[in-house]
Protein backbone atom coordinates (compact mmCIF):
# COMPACT_ATOMS: atom_id res chain seq x y z
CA UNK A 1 -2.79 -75.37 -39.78
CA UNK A 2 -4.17 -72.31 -40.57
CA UNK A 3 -7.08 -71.52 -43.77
CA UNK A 4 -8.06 -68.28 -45.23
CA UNK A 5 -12.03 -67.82 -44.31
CA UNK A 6 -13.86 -64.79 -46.06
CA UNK A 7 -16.25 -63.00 -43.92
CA UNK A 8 -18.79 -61.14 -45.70
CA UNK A 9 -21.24 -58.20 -43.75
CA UNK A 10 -24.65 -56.32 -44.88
CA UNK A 11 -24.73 -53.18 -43.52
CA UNK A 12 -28.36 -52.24 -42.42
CA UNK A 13 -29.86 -48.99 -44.66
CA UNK A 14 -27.94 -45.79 -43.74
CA UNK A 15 -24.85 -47.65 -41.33
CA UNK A 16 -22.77 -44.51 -42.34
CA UNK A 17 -23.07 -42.54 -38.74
CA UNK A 18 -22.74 -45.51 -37.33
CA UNK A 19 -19.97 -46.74 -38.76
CA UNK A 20 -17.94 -43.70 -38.30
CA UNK A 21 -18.14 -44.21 -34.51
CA UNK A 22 -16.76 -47.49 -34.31
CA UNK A 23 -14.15 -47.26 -37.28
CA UNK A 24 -11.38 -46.99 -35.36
CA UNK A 25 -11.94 -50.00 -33.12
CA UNK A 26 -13.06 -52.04 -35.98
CA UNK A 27 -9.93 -50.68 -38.34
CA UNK A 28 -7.44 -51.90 -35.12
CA UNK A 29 -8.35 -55.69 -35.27
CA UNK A 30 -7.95 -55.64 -38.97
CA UNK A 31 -4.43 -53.95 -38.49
CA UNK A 32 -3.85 -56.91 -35.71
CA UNK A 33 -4.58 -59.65 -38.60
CA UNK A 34 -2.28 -57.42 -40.88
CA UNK A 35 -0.01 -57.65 -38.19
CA UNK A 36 0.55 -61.31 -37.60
CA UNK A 37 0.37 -62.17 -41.66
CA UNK A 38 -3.13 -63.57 -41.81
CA UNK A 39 -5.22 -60.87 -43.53
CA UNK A 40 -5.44 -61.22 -47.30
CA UNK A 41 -7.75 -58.61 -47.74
CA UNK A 42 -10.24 -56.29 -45.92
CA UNK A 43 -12.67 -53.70 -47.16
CA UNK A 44 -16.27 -52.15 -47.56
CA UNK A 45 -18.40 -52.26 -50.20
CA UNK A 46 -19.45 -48.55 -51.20
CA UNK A 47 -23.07 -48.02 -51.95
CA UNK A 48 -22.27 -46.61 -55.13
CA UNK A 49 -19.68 -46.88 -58.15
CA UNK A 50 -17.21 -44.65 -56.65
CA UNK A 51 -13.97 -44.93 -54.45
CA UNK A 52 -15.36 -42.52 -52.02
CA UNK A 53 -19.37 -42.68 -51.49
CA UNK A 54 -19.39 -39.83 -49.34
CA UNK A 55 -22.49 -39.46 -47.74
CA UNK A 56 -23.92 -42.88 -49.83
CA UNK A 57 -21.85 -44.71 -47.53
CA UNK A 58 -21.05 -48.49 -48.09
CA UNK A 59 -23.51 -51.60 -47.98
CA UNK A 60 -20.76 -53.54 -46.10
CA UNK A 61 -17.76 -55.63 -46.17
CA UNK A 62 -15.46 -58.15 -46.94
CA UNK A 63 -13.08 -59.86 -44.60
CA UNK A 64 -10.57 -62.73 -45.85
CA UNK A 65 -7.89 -63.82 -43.21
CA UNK A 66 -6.60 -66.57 -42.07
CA UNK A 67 -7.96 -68.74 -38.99
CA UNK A 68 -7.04 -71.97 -37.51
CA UNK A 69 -11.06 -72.89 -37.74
CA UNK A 70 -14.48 -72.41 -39.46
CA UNK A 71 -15.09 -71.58 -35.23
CA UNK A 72 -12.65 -69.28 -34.78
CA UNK A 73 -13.24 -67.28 -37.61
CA UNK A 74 -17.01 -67.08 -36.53
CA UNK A 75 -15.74 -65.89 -32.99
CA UNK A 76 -13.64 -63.32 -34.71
CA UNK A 77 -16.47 -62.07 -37.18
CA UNK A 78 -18.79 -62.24 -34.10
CA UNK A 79 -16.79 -59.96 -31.98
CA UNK A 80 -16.41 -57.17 -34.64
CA UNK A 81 -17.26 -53.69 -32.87
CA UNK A 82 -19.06 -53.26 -36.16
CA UNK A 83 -21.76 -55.62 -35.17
CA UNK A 84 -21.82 -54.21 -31.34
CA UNK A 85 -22.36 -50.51 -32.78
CA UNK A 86 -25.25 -52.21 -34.87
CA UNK A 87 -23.51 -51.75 -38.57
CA UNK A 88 -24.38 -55.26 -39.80
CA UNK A 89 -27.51 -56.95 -40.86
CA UNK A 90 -25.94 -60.00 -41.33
CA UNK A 91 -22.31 -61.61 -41.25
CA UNK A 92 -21.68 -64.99 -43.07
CA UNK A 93 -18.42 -66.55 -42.49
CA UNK A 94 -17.55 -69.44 -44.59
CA UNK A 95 -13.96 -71.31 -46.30
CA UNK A 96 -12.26 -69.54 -48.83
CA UNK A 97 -9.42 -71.19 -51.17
CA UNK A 98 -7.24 -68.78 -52.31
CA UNK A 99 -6.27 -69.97 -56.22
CA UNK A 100 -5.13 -66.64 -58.15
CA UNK A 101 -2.80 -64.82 -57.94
């Protein structure tokens, strides 16, 4: 049985270069969760009240997919090329129950 888990990342101050070089990797595994039907949502949070920050950049993201495990989504948010590039401050992963809509 799968649950939906929401995965919520910090960026560290000014993660916008840094970001940029490992979008692509980091955009792929979300468009592998699209993929197979688990993600319910996926997107950054920009550092100001705008759609597009531009140079402002984004103080990080949410995550909510589905995972068979509290583990497993932890080993998914763990391996995000987000964290390897050094984007994230901090990445908590916890249950999510999906009520509306």
């Amino acid at each position: 049985m799968s649950l939906f888990y929401a995965i919520i990342s910090e960026d560290i101050p000014h993660s916008l270069p840094l970001r940029k070089q490992a979008r692509g990797a980091h955009l792929a595994r979300l468009e592998a969760l699209k993929a197979e039907g688990r993600l319910l949502i996926a997107g950054p949070h920009p550092a100001i009240d705008s759609e597009d920050p531009g140079e402002a950049g984004f103080t990080g993201s949410l995550v909510v997919a589905e995972f068979s495990s509290l583990e497993d989504a932890q080993k998914w948010a763990d391996a995000d090329p987000y964290i390897e590039a050094g984007v994230y401050a901090k990445v908590v992963v916890k249950p999510y129950k999906k009520v509306l809509p």
